[in-house]
C-alpha atoms as a PDB file:
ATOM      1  CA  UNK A   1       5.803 -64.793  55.097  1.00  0.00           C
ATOM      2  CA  UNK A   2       8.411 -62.382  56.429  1.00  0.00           C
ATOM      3  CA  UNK A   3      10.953 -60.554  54.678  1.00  0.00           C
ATOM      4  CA  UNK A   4      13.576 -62.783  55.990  1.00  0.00           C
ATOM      5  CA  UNK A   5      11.912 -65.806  55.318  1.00  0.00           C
ATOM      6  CA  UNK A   6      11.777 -64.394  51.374  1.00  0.00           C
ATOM      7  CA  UNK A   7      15.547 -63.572  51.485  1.00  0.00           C
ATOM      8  CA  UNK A   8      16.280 -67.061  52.986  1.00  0.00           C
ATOM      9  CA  UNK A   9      14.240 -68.942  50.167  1.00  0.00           C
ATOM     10  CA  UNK A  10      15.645 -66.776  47.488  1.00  0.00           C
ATOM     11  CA  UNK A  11      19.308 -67.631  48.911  1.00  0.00           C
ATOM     12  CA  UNK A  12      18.770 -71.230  49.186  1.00  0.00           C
ATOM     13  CA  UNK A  13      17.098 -70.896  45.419  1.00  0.00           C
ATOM     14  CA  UNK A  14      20.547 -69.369  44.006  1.00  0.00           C
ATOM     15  CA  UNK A  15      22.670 -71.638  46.078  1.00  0.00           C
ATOM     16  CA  UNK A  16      21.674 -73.888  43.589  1.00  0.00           C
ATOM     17  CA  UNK A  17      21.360 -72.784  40.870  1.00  0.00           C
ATOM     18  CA  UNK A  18      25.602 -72.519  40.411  1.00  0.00           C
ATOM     19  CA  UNK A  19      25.991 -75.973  42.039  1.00  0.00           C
ATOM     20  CA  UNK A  20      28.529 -78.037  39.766  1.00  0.00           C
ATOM     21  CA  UNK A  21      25.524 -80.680  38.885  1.00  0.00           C
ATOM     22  CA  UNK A  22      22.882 -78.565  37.763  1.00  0.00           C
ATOM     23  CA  UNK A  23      22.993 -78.280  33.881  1.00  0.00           C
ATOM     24  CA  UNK A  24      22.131 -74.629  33.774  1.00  0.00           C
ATOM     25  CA  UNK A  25      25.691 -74.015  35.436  1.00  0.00           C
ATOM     26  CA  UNK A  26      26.825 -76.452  33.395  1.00  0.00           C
ATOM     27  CA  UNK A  27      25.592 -74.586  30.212  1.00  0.00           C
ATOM     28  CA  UNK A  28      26.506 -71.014  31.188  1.00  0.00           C
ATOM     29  CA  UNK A  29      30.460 -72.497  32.330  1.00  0.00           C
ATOM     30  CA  UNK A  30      30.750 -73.442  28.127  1.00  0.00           C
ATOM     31  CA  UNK A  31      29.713 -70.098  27.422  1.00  0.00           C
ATOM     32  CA  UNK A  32      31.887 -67.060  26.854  1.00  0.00           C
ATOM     33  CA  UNK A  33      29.741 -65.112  29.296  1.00  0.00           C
ATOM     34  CA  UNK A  34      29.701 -67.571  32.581  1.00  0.00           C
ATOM     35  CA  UNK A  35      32.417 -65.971  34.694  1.00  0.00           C
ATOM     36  CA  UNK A  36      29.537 -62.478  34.036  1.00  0.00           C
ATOM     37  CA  UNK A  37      27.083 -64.862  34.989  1.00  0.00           C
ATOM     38  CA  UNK A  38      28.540 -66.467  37.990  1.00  0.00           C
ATOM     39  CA  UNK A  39      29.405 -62.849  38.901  1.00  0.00           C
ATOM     40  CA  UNK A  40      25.833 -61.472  38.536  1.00  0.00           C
ATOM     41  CA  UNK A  41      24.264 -64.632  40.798  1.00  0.00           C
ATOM     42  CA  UNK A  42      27.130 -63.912  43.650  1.00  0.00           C
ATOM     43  CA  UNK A  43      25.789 -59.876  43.873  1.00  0.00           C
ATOM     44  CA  UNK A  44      22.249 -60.837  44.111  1.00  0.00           C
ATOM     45  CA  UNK A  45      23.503 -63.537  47.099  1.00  0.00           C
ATOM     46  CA  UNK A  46      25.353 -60.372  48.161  1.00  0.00           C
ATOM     47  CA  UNK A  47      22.437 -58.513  48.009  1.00  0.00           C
ATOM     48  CA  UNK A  48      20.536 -60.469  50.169  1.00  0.00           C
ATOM     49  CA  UNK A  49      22.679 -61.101  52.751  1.00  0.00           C
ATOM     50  CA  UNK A  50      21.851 -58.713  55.748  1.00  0.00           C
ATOM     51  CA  UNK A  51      24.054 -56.283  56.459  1.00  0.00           C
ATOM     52  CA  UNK A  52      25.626 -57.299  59.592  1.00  0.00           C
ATOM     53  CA  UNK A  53      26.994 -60.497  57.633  1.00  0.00           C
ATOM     54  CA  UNK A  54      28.550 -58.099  54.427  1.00  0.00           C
ATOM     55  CA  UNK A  55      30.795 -56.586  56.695  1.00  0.00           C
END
């Protein structure tokens, strides 16, 4: 498996992960720290992203 292939299947993975259905979301969004924690899941998306789209 290729590098890219990793970084697409780890995208995909946190895609979800902040969906409005899952309950995780669901339980950090009543917590004091879910704006940090929606923060912290949008830099590792960052992250991943090459870098011809972050520009």
């Amino acid at each position: 498996m290729s590098r890219g292939d990793l970084d697409d299947l780890a995208d995909g993975a946190l895609e979800r992960v902040p969906a409005p259905d899952p309950e995780l979301a669901e339980l950090w969004d009543d917590s004091p720290s879910g704006p940090q924690w929606r923060a912290s899941v949008d830099a590792l998306r960052t992250a991943l992203r090459p870098a011809s789209e972050s520009v």
